[in-house]
N, C-alpha and C. Protein backbone atom coordinates (compact mmCIF):
# COMPACT_ATOMS: atom_id res chain seq x y z
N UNK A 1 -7.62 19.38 11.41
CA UNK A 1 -6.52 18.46 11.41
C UNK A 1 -5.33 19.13 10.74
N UNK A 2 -4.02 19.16 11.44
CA UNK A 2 -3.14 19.43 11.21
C UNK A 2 -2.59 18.83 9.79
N UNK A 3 -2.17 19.70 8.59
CA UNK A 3 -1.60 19.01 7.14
C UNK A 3 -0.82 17.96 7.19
N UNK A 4 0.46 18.02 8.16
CA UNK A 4 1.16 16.76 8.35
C UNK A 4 0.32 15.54 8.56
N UNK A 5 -0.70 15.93 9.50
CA UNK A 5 -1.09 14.79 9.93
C UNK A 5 -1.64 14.11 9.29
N UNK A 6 -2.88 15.18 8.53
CA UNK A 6 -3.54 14.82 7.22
C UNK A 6 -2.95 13.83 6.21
N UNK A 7 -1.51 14.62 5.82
CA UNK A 7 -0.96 13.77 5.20
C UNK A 7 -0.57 12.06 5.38
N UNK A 8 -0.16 11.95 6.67
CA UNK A 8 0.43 10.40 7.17
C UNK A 8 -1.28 9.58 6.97
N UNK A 9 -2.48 10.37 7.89
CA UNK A 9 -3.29 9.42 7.54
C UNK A 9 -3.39 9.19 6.05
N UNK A 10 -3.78 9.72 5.14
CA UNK A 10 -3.65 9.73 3.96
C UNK A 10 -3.11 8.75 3.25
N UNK A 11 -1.84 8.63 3.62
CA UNK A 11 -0.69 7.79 3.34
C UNK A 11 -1.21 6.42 3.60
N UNK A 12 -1.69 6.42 4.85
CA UNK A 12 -2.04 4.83 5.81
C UNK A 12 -3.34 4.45 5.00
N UNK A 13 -4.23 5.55 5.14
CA UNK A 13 -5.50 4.39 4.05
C UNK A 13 -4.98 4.36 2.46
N UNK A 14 -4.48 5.25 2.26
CA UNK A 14 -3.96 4.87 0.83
C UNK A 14 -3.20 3.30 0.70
N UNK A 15 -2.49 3.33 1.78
CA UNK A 15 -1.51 2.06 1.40
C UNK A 15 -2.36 0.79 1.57
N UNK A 16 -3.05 0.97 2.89
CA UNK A 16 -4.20 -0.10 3.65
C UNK A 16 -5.40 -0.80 2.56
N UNK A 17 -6.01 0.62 1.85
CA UNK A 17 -7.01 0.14 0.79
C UNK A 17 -6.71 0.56 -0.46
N UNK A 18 -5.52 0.45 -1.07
CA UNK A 18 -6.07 0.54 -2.51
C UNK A 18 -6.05 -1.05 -3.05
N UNK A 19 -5.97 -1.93 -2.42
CA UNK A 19 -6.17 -3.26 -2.83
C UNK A 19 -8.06 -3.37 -3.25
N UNK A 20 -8.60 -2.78 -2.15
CA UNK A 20 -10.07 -2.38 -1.92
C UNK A 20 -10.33 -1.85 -2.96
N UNK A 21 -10.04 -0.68 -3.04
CA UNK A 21 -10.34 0.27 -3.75
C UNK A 21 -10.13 0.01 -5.88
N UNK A 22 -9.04 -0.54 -5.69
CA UNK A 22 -8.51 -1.31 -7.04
C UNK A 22 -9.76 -2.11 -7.42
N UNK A 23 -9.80 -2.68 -6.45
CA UNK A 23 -10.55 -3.89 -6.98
C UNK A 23 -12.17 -4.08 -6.96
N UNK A 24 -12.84 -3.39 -6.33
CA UNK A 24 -13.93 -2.54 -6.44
C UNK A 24 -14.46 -1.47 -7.85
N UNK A 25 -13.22 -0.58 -8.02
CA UNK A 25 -13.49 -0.06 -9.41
C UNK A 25 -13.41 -1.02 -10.37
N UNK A 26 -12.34 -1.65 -10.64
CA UNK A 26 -12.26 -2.40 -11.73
C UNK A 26 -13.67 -3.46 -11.97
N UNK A 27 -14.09 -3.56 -10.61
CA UNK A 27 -15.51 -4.75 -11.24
C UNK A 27 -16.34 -3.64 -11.33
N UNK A 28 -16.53 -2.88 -11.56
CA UNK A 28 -18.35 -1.86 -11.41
C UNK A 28 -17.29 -0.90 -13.21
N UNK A 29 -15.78 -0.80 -13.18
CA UNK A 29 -16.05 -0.02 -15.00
C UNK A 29 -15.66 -1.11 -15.58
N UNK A 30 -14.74 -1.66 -15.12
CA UNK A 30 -14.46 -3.05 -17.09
C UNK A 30 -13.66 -2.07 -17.87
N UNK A 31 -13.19 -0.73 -18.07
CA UNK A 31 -12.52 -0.68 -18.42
C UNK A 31 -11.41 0.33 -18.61
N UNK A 32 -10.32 0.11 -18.69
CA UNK A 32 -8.86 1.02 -18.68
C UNK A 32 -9.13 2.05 -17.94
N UNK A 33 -9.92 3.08 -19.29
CA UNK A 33 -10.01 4.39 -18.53
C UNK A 33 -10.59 4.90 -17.92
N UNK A 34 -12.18 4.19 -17.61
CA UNK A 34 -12.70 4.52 -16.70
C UNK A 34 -12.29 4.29 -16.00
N UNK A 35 -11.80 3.55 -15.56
CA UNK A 35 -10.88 2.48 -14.08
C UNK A 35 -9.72 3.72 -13.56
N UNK A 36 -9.52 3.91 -14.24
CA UNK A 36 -8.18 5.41 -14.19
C UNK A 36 -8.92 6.30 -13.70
N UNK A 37 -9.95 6.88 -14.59
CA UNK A 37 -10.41 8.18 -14.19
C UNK A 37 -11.72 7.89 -12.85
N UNK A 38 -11.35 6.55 -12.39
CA UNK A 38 -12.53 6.59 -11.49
C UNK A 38 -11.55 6.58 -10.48
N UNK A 39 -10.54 6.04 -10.49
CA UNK A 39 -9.48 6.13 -9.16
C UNK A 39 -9.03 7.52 -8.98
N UNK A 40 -8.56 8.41 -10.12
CA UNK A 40 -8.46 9.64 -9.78
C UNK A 40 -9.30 10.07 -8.84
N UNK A 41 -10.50 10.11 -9.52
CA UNK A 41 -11.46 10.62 -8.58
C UNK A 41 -11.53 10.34 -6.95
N UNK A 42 -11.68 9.11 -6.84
CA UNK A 42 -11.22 7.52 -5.45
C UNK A 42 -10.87 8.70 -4.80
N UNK A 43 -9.31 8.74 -5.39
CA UNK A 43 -8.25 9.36 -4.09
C UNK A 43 -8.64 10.78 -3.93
N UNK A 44 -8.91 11.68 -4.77
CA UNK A 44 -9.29 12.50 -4.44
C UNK A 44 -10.18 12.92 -3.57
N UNK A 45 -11.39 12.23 -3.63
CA UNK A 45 -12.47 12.11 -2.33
C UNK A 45 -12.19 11.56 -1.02
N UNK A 46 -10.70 10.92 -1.32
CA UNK A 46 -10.40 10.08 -0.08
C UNK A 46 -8.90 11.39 0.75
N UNK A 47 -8.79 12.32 0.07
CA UNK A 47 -7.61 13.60 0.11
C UNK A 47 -8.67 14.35 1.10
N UNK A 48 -9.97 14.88 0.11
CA UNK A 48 -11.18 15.68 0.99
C UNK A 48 -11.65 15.27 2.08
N UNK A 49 -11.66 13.89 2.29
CA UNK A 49 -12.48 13.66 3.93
C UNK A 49 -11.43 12.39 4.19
N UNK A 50 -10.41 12.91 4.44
CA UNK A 50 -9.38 12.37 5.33
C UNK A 50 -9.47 11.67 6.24
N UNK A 51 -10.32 12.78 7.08
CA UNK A 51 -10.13 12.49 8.95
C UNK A 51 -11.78 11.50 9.43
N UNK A 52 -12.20 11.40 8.16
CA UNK A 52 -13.02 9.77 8.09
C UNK A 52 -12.41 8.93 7.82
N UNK A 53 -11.31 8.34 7.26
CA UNK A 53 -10.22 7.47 6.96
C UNK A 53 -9.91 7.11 8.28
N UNK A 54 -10.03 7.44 9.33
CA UNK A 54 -9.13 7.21 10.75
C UNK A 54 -9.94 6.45 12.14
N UNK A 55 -10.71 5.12 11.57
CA UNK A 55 -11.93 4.60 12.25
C UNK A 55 -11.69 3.23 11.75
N UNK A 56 -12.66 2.81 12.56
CA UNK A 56 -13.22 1.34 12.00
C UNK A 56 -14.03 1.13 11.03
N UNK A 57 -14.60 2.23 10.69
CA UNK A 57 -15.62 2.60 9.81
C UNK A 57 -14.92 2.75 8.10
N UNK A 58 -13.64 2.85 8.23
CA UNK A 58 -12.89 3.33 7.28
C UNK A 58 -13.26 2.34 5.88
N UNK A 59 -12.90 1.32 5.51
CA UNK A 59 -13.50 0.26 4.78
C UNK A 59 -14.56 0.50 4.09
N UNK A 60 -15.57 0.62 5.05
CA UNK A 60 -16.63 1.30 4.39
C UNK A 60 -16.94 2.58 3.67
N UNK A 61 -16.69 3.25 4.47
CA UNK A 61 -16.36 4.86 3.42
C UNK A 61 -15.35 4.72 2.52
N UNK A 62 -14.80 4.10 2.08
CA UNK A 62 -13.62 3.48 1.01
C UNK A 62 -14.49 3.03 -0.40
N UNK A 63 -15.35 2.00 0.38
CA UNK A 63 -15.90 1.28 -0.80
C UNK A 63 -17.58 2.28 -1.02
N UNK A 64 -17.80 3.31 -0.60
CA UNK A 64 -18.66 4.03 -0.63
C UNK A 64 -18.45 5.25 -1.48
N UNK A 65 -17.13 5.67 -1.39
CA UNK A 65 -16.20 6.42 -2.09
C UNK A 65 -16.14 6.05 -3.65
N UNK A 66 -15.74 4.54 -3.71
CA UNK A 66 -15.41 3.97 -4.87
C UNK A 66 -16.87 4.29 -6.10
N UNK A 67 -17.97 3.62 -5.00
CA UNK A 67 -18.85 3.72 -5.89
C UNK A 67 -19.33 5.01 -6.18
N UNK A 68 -18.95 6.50 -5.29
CA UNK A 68 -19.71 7.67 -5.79
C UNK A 68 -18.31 7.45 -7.22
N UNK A 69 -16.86 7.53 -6.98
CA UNK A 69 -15.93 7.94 -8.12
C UNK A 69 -16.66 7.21 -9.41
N UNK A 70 -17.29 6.13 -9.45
CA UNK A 70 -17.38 5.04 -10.63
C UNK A 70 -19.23 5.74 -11.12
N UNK A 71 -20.03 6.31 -10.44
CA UNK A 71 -20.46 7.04 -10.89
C UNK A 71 -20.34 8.58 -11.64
N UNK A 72 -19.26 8.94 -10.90
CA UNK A 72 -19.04 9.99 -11.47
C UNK A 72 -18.04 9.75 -12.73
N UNK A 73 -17.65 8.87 -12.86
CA UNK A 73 -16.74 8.81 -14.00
C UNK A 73 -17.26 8.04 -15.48
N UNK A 74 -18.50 7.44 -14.76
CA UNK A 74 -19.76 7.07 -16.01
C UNK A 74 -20.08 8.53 -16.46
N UNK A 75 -20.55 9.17 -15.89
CA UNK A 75 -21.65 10.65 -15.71
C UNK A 75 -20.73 11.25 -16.68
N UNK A 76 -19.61 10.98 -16.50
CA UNK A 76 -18.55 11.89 -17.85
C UNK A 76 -18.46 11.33 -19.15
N UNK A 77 -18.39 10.10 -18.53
CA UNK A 77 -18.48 9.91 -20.07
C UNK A 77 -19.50 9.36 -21.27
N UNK A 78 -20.93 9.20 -20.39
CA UNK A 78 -22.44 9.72 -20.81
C UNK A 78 -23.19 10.61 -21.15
N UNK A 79 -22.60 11.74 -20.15
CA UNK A 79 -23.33 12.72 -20.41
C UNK A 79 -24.33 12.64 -19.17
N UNK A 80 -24.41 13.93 -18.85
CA UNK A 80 -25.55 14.14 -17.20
C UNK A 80 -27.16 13.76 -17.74
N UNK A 81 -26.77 13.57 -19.49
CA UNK A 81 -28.62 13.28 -19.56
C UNK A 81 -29.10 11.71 -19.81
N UNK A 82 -28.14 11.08 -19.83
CA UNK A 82 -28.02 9.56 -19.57
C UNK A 82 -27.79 9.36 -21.00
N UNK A 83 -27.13 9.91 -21.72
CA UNK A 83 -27.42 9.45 -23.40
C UNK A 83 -26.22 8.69 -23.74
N UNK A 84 -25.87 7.94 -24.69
CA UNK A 84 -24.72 7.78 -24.74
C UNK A 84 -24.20 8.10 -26.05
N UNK A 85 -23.58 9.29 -26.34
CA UNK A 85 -23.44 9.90 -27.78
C UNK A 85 -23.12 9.23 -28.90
N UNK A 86 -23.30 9.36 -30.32
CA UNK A 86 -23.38 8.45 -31.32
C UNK A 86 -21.82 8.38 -31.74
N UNK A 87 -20.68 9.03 -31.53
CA UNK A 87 -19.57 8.48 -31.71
C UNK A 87 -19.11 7.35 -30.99
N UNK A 88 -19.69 6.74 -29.68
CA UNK A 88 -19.99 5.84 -28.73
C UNK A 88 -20.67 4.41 -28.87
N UNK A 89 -21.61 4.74 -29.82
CA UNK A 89 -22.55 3.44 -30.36
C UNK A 89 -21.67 2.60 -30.75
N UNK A 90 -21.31 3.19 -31.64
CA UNK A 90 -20.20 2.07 -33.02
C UNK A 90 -18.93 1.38 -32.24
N UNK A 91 -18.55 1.45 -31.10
CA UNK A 91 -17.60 0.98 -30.23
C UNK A 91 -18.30 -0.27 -29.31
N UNK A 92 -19.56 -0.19 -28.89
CA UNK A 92 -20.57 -1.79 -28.41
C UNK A 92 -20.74 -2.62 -29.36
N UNK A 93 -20.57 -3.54 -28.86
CA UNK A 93 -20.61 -4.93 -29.61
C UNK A 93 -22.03 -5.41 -29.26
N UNK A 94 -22.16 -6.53 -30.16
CA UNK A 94 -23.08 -7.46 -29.49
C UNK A 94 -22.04 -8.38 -28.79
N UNK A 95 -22.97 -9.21 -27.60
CA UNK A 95 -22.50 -9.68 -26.52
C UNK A 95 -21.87 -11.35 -27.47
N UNK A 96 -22.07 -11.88 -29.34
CA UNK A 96 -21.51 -12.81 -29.30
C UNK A 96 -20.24 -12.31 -29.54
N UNK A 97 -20.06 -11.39 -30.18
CA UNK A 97 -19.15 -10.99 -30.63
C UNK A 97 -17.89 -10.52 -29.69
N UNK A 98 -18.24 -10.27 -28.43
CA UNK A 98 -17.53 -9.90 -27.21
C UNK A 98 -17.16 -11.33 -27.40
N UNK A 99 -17.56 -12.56 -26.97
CA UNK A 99 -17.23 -14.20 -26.71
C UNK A 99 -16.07 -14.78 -27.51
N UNK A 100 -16.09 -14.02 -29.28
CA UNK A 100 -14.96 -13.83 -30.03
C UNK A 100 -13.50 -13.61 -29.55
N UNK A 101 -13.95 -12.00 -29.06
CA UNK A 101 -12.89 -11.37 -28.80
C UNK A 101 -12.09 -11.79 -27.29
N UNK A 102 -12.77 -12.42 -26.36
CA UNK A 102 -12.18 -13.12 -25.50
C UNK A 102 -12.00 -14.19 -25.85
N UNK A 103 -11.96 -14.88 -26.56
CA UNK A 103 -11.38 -16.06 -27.14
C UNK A 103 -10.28 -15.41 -27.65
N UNK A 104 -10.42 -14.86 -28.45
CA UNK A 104 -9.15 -13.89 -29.43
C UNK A 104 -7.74 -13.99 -28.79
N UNK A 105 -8.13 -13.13 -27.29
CA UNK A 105 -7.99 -12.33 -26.32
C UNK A 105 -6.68 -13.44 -25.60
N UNK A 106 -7.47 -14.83 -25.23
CA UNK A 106 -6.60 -16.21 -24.85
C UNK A 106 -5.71 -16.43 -25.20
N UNK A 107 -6.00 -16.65 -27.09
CA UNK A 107 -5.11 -16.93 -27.88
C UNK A 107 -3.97 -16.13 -27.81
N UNK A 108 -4.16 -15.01 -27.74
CA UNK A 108 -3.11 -14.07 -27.86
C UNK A 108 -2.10 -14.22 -26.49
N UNK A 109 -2.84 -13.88 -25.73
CA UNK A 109 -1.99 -13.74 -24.29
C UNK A 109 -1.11 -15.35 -24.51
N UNK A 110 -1.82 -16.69 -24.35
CA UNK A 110 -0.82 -18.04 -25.13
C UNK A 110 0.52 -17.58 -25.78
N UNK A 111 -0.12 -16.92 -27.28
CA UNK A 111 1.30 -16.78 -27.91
C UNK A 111 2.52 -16.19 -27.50
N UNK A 112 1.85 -15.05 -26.97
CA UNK A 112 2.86 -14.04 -26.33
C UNK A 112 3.52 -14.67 -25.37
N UNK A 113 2.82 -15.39 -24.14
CA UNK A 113 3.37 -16.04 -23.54
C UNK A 113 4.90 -17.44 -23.72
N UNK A 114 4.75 -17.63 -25.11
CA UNK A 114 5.32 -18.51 -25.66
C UNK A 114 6.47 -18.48 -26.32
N UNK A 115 6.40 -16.60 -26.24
CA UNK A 115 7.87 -15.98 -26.95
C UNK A 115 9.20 -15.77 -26.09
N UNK A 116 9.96 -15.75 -26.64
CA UNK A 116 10.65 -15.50 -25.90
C UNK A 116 11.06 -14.47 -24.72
N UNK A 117 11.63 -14.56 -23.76
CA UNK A 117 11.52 -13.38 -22.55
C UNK A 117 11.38 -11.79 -23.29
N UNK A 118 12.64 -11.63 -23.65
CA UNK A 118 12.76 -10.34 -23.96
C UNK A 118 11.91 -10.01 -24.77
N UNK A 119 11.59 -10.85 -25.98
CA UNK A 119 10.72 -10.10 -26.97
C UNK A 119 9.31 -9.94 -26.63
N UNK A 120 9.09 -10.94 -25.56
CA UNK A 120 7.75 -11.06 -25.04
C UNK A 120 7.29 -9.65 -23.74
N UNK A 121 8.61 -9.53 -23.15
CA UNK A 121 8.64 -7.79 -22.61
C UNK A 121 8.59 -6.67 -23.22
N UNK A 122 9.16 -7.12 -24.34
CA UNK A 122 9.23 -5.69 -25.40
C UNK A 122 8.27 -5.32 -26.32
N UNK A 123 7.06 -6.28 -26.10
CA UNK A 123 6.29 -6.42 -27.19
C UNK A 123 5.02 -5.60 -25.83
N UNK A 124 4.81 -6.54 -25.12
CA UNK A 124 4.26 -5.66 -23.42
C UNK A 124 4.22 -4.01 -23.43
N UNK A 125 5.73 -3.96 -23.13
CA UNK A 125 5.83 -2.84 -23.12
C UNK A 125 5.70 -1.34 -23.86
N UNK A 126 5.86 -2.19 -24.93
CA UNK A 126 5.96 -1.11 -26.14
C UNK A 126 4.16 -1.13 -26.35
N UNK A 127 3.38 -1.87 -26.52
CA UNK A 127 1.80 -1.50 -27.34
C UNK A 127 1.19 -2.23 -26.11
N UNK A 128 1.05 -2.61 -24.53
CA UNK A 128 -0.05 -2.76 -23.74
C UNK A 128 0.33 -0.91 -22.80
N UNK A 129 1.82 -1.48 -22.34
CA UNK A 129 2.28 -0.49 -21.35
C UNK A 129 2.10 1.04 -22.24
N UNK A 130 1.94 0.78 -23.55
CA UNK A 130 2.43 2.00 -24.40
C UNK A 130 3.70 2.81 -24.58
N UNK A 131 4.93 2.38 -23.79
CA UNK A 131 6.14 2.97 -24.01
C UNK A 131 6.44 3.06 -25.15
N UNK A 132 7.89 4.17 -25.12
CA UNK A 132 8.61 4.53 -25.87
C UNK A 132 9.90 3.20 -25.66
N UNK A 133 10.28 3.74 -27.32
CA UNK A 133 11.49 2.37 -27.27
C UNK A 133 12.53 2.81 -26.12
N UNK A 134 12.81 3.87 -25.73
CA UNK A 134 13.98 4.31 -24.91
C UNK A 134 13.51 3.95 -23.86
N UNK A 135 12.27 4.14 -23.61
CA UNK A 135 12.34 3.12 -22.27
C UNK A 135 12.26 1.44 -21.80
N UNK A 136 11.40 1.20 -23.62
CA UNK A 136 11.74 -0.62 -23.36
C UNK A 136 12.74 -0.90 -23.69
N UNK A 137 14.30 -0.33 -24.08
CA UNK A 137 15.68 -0.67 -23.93
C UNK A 137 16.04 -0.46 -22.61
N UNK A 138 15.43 0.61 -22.41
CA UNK A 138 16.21 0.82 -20.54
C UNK A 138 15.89 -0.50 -19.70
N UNK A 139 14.87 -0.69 -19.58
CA UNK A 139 14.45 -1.79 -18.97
C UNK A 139 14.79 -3.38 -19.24
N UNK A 140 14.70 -3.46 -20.48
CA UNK A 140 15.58 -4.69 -21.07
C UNK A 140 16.94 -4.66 -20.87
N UNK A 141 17.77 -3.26 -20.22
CA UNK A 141 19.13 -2.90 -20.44
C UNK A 141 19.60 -3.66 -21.89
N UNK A 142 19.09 -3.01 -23.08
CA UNK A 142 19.68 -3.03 -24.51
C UNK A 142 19.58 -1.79 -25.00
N UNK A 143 20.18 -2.16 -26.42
CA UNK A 143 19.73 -0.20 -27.13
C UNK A 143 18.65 -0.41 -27.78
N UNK A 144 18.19 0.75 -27.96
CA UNK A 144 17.08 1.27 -28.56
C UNK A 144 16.66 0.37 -29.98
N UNK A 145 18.09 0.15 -30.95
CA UNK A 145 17.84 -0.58 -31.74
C UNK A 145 17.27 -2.32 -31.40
N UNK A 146 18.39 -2.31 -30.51
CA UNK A 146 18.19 -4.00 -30.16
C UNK A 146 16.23 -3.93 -29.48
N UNK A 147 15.81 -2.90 -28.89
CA UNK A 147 14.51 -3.19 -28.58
C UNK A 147 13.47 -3.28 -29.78
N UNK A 148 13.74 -2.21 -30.29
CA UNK A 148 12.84 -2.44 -31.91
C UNK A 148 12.87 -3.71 -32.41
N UNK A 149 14.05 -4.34 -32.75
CA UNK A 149 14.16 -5.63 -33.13
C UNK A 149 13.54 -6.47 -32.28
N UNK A 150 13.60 -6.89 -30.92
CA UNK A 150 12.53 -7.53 -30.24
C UNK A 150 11.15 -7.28 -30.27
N UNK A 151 10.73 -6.29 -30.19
CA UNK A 151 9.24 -6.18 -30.85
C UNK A 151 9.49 -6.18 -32.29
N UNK A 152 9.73 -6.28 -33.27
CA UNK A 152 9.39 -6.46 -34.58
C UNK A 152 9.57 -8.01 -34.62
N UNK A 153 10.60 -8.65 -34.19
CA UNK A 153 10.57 -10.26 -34.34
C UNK A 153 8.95 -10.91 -33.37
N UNK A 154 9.11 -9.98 -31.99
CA UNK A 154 7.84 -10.67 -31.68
C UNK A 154 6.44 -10.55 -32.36
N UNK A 155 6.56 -9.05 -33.18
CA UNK A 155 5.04 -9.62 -34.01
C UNK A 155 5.57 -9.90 -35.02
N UNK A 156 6.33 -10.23 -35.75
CA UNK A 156 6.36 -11.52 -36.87
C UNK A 156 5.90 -12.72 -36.15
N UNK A 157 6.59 -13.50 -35.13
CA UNK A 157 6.14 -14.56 -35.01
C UNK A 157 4.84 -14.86 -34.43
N UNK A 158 4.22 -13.64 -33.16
CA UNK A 158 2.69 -13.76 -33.61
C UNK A 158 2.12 -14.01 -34.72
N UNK A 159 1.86 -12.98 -35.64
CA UNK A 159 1.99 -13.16 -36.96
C UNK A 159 1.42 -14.43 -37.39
N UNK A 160 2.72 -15.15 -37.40
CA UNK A 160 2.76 -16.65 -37.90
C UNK A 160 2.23 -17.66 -36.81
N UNK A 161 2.44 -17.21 -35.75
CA UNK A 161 1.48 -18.48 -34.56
C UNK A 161 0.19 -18.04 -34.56
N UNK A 162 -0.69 -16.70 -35.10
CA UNK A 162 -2.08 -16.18 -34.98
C UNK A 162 -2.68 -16.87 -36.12
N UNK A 163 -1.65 -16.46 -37.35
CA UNK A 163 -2.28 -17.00 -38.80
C UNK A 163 -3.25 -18.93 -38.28
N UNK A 164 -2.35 -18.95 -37.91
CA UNK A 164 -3.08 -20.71 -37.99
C UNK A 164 -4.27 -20.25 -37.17
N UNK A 165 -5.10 -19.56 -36.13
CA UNK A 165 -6.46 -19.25 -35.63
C UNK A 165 -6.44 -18.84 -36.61
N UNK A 166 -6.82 -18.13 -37.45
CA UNK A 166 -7.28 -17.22 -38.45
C UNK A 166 -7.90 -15.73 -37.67
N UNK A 167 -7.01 -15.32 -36.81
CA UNK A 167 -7.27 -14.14 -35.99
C UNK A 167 -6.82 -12.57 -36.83
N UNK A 168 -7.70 -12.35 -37.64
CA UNK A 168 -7.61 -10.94 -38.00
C UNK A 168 -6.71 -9.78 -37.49
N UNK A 169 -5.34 -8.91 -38.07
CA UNK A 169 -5.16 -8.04 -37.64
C UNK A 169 -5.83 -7.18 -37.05
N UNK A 170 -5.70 -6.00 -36.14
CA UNK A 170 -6.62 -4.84 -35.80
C UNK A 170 -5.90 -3.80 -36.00
């Protein structure tokens, strides 16, 4: 298969399934980075056998794909001997304690929800999205200072709307 061509199909199941593909990884890792480093993988296997992408069959080798990437992206970060190394332990919970933290989890998303626009973007952006302030001013179109100040007012008043749960800093 010609590279151009390669490429456009490429393009077409990329655009067609990563709804599939999204949403497939995300239920088999649960979380961030596996979810990342299993889509890397995704597309990459989906770059190598292209000119299977170009069928009715496609769907399926998609979600067949997904599950070799979501194995292989466990396998990394287990270890090929199934272990799961002891800097690793201390990061599992017990399962009540998970029930906590999605409760936690509610509360929080509520408050945030409850702030005001900007500070409630700037607070997003800056510690989920992980940006830099220069870019949550760009986006807010403010300066750099005025963004700091929106995230610092928005976790004060978390802060003070968490205190009443009695929700522990982290």
């Amino acid at each position: 298969m010609k590279y151009s061509r390669r490429v456009e199909v490429f393009r077409q199941a990329k655009a067609e399934y990563t709804g599939l593909l999204a949403s497939v990884l995300w239920k088999l890792t649960g979380d961030r980075e596996l979810f990342t480093e299993a889509l890397q993988y995704a597309l990459l296997e989906m770059w190598r056998h292209v000119e299977k992408l170009n069928g009715k069959r496609a769907a399926a080798y998609i979600y067949r794909i997904a599950l070799t990437a979501n194995s292989r992206a466990w396998r990394n970060r287990i270890g090929k001997d199934g272990q799961i190394g002891q800097d690793q332990i201390s990061t599992y919970k017990e399962p009540c304690e998970n029930i906590g933290d999605a409760e936690s989890a509610i509360r929080l998303r509520r408050a945030i929800a409850q702030l005001p626009t900007k500070q409630a973007r700037a607070l997003v952006m800056r510690y989920i999205d992980q940006r830099d302030y220069r870019a949550v001013a760009d986006k807010l179109n403010c300066t750099e200072d005025t963004a700091r100040s929106h995230v610092s007012k928005a976790i004060a008043a978390l802060r003070e709307k968490l205190a009443r749960f009695n929700i522990s800093e982290s």
